[in-house]
PDB file of N, CA and C in Angstrom:
ATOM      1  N   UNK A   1      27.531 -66.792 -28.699  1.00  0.00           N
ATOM      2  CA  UNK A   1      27.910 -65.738 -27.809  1.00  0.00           C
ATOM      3  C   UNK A   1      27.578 -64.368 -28.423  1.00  0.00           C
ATOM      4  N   UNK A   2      27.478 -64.477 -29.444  1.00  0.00           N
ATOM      5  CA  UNK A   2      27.636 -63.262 -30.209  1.00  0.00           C
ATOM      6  C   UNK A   2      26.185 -62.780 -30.099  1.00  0.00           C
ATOM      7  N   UNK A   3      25.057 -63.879 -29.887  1.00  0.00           N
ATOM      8  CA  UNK A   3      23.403 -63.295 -30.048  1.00  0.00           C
ATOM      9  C   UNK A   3      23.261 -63.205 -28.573  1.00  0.00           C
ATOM     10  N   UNK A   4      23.692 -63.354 -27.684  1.00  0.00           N
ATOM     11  CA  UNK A   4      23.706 -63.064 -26.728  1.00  0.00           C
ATOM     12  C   UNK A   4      23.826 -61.455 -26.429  1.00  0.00           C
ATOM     13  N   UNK A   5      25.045 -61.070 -27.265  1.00  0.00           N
ATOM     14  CA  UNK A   5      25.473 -59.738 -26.553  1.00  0.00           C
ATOM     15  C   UNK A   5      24.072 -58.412 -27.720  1.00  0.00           C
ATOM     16  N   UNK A   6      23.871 -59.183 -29.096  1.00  0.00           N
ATOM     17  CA  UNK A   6      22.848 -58.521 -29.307  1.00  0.00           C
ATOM     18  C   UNK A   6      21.710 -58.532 -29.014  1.00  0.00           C
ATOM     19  N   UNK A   7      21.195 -59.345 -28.222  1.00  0.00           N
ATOM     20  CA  UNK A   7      20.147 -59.470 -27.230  1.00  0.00           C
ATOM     21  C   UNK A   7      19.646 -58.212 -26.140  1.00  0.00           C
ATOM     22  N   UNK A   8      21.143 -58.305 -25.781  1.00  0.00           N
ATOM     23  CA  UNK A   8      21.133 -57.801 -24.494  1.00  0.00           C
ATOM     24  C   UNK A   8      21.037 -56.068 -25.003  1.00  0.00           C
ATOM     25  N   UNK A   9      21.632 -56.124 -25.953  1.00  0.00           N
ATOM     26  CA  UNK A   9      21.558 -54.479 -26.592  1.00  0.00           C
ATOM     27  C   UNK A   9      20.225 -54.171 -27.012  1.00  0.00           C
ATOM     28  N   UNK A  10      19.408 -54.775 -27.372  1.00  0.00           N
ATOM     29  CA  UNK A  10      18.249 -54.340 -28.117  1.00  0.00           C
ATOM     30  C   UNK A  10      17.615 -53.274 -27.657  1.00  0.00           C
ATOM     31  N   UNK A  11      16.854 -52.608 -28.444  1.00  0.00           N
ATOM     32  CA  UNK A  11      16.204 -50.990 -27.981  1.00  0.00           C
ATOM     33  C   UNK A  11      14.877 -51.589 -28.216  1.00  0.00           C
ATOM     34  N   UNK A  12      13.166 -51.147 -27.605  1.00  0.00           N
ATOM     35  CA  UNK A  12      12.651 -51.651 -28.549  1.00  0.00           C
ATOM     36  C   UNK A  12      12.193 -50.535 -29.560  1.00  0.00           C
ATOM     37  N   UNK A  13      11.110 -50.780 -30.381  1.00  0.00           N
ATOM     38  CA  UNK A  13      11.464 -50.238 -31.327  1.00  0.00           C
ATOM     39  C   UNK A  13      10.287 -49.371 -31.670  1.00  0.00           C
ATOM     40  N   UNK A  14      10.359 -48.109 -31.637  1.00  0.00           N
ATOM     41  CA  UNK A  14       9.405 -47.303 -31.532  1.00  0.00           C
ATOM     42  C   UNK A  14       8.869 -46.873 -33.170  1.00  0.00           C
ATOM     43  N   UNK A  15       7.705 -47.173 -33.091  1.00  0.00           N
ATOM     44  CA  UNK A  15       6.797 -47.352 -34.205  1.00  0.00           C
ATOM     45  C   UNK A  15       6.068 -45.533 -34.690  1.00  0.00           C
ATOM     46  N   UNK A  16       5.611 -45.115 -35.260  1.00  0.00           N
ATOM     47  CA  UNK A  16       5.031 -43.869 -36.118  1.00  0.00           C
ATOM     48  C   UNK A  16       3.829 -43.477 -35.358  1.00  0.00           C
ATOM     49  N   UNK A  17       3.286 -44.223 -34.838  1.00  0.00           N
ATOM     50  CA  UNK A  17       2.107 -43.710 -34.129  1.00  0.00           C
ATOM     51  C   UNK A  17       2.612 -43.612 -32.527  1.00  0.00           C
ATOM     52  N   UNK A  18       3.471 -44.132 -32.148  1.00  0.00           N
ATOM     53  CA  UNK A  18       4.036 -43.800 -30.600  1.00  0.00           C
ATOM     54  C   UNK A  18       4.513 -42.444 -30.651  1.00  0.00           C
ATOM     55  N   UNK A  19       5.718 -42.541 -31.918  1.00  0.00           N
ATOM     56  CA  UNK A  19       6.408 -41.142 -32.079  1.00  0.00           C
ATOM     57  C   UNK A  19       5.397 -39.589 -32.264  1.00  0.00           C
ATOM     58  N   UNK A  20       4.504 -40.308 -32.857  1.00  0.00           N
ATOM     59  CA  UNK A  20       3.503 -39.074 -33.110  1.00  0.00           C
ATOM     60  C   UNK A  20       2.889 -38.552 -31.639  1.00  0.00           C
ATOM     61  N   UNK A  21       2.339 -39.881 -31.265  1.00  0.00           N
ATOM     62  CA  UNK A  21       1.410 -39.507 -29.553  1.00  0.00           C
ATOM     63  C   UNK A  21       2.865 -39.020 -28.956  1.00  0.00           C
ATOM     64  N   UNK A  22       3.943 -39.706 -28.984  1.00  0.00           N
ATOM     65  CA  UNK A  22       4.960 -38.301 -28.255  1.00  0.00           C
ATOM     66  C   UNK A  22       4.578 -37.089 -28.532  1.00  0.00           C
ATOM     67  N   UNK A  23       4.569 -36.765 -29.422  1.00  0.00           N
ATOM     68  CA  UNK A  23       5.077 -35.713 -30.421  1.00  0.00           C
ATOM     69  C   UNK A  23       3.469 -34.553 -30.110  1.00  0.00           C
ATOM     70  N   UNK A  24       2.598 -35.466 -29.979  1.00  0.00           N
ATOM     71  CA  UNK A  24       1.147 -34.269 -29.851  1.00  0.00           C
ATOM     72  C   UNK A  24       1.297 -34.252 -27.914  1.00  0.00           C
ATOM     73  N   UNK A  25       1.325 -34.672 -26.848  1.00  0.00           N
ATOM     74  CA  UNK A  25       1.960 -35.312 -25.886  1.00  0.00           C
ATOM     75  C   UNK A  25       2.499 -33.685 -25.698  1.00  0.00           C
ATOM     76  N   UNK A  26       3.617 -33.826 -26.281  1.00  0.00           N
ATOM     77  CA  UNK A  26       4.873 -32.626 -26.277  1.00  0.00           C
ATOM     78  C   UNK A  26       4.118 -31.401 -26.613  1.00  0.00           C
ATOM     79  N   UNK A  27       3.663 -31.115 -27.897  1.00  0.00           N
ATOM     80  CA  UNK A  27       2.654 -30.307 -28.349  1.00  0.00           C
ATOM     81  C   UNK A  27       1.859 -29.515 -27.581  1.00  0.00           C
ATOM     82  N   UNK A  28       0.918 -30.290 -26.618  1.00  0.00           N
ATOM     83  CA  UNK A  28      -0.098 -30.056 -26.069  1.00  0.00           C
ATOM     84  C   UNK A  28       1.046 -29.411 -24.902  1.00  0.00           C
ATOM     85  N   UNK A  29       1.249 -29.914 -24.266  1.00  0.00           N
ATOM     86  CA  UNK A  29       2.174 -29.720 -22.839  1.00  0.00           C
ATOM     87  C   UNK A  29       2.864 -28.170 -22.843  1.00  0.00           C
ATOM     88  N   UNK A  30       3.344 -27.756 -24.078  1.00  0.00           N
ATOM     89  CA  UNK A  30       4.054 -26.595 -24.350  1.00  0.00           C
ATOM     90  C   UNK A  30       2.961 -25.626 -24.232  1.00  0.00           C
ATOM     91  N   UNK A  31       2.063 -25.915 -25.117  1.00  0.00           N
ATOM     92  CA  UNK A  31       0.670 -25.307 -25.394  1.00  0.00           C
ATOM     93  C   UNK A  31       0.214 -24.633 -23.931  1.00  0.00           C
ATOM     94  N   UNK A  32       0.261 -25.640 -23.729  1.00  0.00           N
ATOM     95  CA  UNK A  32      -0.998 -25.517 -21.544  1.00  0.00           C
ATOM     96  C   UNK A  32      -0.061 -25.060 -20.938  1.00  0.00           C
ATOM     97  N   UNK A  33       1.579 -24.641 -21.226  1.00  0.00           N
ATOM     98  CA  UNK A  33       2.454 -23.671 -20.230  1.00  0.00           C
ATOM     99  C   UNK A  33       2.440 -22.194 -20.829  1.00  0.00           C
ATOM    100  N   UNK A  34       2.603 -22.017 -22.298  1.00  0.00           N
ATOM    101  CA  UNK A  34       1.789 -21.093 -22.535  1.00  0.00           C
ATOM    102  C   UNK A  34       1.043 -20.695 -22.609  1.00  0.00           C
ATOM    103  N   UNK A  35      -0.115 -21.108 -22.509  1.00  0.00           N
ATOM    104  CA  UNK A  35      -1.788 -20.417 -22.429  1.00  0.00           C
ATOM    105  C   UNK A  35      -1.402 -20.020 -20.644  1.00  0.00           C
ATOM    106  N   UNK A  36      -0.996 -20.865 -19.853  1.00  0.00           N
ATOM    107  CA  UNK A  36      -0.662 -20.437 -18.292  1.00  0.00           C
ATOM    108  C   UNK A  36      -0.194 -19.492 -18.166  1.00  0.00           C
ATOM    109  N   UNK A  37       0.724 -18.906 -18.518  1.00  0.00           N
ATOM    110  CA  UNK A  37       1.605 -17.347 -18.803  1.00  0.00           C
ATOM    111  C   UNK A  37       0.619 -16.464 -18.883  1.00  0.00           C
ATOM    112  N   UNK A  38       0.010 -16.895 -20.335  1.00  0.00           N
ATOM    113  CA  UNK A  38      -0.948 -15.416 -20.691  1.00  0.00           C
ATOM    114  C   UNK A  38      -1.933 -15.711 -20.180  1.00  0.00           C
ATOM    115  N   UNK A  39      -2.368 -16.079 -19.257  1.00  0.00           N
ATOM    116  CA  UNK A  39      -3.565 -16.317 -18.326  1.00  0.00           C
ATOM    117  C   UNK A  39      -2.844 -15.699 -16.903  1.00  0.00           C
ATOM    118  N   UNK A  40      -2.043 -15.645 -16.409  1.00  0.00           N
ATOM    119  CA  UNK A  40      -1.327 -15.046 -15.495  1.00  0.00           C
ATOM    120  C   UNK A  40      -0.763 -13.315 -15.827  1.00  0.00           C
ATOM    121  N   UNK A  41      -0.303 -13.430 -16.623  1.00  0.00           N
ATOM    122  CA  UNK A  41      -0.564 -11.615 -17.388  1.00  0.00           C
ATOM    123  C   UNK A  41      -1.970 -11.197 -17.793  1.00  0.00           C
ATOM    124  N   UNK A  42      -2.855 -11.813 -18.017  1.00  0.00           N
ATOM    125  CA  UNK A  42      -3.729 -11.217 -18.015  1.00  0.00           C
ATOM    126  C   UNK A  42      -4.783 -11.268 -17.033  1.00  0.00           C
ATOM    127  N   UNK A  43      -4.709 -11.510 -16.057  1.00  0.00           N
ATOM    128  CA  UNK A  43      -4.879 -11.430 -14.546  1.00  0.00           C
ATOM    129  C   UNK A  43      -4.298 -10.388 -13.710  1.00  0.00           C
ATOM    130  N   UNK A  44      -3.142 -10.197 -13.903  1.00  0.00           N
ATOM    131  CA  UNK A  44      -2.336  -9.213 -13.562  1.00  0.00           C
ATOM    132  C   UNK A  44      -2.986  -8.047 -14.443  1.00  0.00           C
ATOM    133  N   UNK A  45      -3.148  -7.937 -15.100  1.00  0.00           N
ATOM    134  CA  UNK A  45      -3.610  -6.493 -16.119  1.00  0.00           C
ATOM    135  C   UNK A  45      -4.791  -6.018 -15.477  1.00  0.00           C
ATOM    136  N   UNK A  46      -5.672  -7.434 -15.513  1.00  0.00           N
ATOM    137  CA  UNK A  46      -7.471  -6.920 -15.116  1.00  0.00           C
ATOM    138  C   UNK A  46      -7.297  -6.182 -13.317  1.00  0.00           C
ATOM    139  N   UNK A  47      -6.511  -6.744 -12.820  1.00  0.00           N
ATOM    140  CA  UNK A  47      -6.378  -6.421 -11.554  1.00  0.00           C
ATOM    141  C   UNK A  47      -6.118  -5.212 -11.298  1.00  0.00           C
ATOM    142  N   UNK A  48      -4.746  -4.437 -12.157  1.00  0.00           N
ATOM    143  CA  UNK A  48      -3.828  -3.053 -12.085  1.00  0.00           C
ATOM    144  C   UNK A  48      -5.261  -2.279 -12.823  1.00  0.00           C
ATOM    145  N   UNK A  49      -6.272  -3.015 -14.209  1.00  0.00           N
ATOM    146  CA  UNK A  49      -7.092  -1.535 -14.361  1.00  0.00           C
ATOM    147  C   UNK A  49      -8.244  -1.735 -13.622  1.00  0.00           C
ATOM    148  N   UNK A  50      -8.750  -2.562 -12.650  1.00  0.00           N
ATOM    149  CA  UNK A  50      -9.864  -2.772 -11.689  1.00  0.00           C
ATOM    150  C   UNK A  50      -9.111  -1.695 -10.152  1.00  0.00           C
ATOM    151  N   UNK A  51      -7.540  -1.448 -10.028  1.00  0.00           N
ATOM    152  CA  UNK A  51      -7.488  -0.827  -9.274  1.00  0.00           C
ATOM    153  C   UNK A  51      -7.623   0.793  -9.512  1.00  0.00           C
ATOM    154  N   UNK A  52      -7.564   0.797 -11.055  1.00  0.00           N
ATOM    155  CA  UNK A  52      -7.310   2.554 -11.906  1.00  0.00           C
ATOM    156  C   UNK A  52      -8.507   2.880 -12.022  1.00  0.00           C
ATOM    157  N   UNK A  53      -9.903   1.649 -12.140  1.00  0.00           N
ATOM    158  CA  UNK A  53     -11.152   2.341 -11.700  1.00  0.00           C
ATOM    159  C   UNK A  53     -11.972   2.434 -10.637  1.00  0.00           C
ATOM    160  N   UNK A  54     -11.281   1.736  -9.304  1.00  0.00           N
ATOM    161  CA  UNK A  54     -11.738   2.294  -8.362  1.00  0.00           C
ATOM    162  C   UNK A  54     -11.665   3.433  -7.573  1.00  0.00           C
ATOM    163  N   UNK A  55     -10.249   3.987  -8.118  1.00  0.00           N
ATOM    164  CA  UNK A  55      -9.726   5.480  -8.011  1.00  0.00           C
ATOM    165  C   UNK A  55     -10.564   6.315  -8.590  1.00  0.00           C
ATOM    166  N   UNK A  56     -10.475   5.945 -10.016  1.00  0.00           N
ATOM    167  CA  UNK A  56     -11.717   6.668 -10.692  1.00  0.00           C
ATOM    168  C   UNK A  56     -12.708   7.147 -10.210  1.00  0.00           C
ATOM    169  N   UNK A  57     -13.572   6.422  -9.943  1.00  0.00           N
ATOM    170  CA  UNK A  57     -14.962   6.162  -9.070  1.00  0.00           C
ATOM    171  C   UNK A  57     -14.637   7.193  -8.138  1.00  0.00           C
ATOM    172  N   UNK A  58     -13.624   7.039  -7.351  1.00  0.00           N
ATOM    173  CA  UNK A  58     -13.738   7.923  -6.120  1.00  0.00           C
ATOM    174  C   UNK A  58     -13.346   9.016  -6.288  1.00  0.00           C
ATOM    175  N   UNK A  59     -12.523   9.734  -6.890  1.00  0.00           N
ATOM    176  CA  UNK A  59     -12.500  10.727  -7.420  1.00  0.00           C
ATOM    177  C   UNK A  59     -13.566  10.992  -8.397  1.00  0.00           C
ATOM    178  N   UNK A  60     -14.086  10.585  -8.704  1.00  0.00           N
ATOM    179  CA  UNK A  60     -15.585  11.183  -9.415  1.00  0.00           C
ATOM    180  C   UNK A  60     -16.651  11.429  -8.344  1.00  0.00           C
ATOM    181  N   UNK A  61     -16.532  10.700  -7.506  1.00  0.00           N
ATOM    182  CA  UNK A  61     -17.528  11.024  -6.270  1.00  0.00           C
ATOM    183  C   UNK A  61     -16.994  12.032  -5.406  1.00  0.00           C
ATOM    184  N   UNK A  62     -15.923  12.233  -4.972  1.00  0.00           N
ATOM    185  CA  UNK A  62     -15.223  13.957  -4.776  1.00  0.00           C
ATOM    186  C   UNK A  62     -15.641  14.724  -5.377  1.00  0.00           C
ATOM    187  N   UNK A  63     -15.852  14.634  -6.667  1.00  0.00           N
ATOM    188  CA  UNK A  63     -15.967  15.865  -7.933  1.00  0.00           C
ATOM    189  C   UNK A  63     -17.571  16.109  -7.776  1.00  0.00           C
ATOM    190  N   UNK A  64     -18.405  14.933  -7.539  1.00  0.00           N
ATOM    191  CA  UNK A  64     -19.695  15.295  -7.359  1.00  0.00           C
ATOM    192  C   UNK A  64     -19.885  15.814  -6.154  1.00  0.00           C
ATOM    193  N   UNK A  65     -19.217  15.578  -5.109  1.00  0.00           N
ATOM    194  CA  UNK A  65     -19.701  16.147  -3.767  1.00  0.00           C
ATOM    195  C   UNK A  65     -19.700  17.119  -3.685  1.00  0.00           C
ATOM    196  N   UNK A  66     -18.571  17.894  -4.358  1.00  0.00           N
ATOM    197  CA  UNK A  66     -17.979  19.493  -4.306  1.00  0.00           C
ATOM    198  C   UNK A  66     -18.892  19.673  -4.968  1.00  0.00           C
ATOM    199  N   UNK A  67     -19.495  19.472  -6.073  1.00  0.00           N
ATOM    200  CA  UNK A  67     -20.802  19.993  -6.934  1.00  0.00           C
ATOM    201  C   UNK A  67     -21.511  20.259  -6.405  1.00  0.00           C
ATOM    202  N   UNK A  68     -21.783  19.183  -5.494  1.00  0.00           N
ATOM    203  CA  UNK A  68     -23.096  19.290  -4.837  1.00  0.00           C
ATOM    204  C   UNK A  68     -23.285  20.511  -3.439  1.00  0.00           C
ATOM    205  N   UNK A  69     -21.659  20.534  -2.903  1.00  0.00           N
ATOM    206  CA  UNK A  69     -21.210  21.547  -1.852  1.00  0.00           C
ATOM    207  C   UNK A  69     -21.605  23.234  -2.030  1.00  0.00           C
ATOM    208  N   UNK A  70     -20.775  23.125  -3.734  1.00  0.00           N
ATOM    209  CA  UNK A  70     -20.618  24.591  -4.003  1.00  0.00           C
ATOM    210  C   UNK A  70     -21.906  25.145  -4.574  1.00  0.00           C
ATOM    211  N   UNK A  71     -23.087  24.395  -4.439  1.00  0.00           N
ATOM    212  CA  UNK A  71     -24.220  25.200  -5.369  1.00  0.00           C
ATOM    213  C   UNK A  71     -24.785  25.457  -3.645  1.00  0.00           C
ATOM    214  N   UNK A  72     -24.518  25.044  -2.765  1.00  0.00           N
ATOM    215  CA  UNK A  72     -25.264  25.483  -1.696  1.00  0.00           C
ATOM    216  C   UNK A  72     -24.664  27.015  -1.248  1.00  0.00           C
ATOM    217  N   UNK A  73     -25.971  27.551  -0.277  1.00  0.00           N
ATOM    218  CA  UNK A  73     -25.525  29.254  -0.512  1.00  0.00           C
ATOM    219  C   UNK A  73     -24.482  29.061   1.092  1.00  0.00           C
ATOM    220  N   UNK A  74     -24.994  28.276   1.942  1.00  0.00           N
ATOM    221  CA  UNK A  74     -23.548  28.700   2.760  1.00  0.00           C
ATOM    222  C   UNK A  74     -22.341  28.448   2.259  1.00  0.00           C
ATOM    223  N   UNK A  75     -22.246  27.871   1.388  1.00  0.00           N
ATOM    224  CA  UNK A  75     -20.567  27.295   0.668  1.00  0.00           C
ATOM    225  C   UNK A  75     -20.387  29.140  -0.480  1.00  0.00           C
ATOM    226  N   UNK A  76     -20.922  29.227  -0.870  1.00  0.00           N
ATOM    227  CA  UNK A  76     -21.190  30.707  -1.484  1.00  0.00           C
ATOM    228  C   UNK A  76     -21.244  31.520  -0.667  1.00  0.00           C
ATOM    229  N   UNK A  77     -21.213  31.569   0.595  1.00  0.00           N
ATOM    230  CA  UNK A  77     -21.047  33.016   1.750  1.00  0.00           C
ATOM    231  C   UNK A  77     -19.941  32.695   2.219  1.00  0.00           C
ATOM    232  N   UNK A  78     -19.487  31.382   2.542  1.00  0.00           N
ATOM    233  CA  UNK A  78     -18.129  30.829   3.152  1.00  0.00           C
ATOM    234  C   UNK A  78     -17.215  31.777   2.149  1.00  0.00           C
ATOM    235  N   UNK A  79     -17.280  31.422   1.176  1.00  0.00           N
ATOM    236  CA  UNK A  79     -15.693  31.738  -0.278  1.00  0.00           C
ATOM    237  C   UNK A  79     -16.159  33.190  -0.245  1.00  0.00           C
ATOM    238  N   UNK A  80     -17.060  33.859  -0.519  1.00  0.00           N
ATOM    239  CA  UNK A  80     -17.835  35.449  -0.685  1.00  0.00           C
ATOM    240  C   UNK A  80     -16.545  36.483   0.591  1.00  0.00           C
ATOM    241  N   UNK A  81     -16.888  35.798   1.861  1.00  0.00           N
ATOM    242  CA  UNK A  81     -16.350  36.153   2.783  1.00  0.00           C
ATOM    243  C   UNK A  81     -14.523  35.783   3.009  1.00  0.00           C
ATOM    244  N   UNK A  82     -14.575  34.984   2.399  1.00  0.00           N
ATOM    245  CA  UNK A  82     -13.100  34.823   3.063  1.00  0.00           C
ATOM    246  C   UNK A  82     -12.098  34.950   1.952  1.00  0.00           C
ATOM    247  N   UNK A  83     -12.302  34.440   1.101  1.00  0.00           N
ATOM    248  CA  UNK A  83     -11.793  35.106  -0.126  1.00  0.00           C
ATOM    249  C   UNK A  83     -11.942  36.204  -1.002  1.00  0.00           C
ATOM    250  N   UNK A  84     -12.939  36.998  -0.953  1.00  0.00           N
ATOM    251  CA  UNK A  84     -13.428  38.192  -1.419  1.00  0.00           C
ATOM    252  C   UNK A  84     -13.437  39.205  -0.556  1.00  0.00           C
ATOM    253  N   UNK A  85     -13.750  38.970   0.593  1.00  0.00           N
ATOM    254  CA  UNK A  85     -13.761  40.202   1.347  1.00  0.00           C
ATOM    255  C   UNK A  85     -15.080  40.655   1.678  1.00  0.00           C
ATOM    256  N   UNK A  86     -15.921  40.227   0.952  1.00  0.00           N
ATOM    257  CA  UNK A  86     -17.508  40.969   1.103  1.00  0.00           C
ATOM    258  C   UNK A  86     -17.961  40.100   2.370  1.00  0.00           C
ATOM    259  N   UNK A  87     -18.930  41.061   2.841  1.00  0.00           N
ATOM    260  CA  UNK A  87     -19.911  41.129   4.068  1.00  0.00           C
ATOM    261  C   UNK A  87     -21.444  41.714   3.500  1.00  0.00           C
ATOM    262  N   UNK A  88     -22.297  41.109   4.403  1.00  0.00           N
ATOM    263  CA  UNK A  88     -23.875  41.529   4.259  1.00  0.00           C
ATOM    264  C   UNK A  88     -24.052  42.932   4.522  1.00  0.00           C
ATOM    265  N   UNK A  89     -25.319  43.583   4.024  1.00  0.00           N
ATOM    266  CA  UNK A  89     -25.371  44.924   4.017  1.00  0.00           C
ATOM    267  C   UNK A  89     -25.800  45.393   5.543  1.00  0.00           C
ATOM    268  N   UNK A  90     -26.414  44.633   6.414  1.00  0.00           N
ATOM    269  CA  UNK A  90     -26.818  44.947   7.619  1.00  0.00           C
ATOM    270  C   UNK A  90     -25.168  44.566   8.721  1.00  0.00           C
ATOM    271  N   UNK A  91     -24.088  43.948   8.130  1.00  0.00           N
ATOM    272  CA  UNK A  91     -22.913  43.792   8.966  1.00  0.00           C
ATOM    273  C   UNK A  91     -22.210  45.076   9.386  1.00  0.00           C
ATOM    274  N   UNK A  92     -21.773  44.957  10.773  1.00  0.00           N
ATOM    275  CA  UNK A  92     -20.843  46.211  10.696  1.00  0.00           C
ATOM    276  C   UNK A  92     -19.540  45.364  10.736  1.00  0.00           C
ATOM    277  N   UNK A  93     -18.188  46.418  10.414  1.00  0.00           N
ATOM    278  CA  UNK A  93     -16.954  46.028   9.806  1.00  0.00           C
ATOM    279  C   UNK A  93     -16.225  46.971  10.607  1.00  0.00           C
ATOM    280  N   UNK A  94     -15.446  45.994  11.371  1.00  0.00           N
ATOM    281  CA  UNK A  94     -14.357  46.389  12.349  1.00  0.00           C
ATOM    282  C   UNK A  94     -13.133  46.376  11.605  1.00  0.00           C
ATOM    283  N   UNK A  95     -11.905  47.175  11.218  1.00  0.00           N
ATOM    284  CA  UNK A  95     -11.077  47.330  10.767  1.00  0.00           C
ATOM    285  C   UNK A  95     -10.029  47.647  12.050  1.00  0.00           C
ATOM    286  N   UNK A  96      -8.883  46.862  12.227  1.00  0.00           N
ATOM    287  CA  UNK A  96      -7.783  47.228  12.872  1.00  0.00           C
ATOM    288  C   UNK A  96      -6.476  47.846  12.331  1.00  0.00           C
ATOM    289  N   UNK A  97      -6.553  49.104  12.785  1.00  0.00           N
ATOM    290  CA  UNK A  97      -5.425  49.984  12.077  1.00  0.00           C
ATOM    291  C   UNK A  97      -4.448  49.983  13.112  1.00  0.00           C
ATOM    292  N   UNK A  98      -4.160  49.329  13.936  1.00  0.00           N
ATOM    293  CA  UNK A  98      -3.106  48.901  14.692  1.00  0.00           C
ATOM    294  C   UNK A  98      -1.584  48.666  13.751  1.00  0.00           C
ATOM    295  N   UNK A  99      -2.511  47.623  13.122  1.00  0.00           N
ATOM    296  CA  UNK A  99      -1.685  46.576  12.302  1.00  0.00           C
ATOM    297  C   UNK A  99      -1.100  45.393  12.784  1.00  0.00           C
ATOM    298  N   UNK A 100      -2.008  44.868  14.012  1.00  0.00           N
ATOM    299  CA  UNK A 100      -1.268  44.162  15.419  1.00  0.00           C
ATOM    300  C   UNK A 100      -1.978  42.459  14.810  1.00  0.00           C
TER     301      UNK A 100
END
């Protein structure tokens, strides 16, 4: 009766090379959830500075347009006139002393 009940208990019996393939098994598994993380943050990163240089870009192409705006002479008679005050020498200049 007695080999009976240790029978029935038995575990079997895990040997050095099972424990190990657990053990690399486990290893690896931890491994491939972390490399997943930093493969997911760094996805997230490339994305936030792929959006900081498309801003870039476009604001650099603003900056060239105006370049390209302000060397022209009507953009130079536009500002001459409205911010300066000056007029061509053949203009006549109506002044309202109303004050209306």
């Amino acid at each position: 009766m007695n080999k009976r009940k240790n029978q029935s208990k038995k575990l079997p019996k895990l040997n050095i090379r099972s424990l190990a393939m657990i053990g690399l098994i486990m290893y690896f598994g931890f491994a491939l959830i972390g490399q997943q993380s930093a493969l997911h943050a760094s996805d997230a990163e490339i994305t936030q500075l792929e959006e900081k240089i498309a801003v870039a870009e476009s604001q650099f192409a603003e900056v060239e347009e105006m370049e390209t705006i302000s060397q022209s002479d009507a953009y130079i008679e536009k500002v001459a006139r409205e911010k300066l005050g000056l007029v061509l020498p053949d203009e006549i200049v109506f002044v309202d002393v109303t004050g209306q």
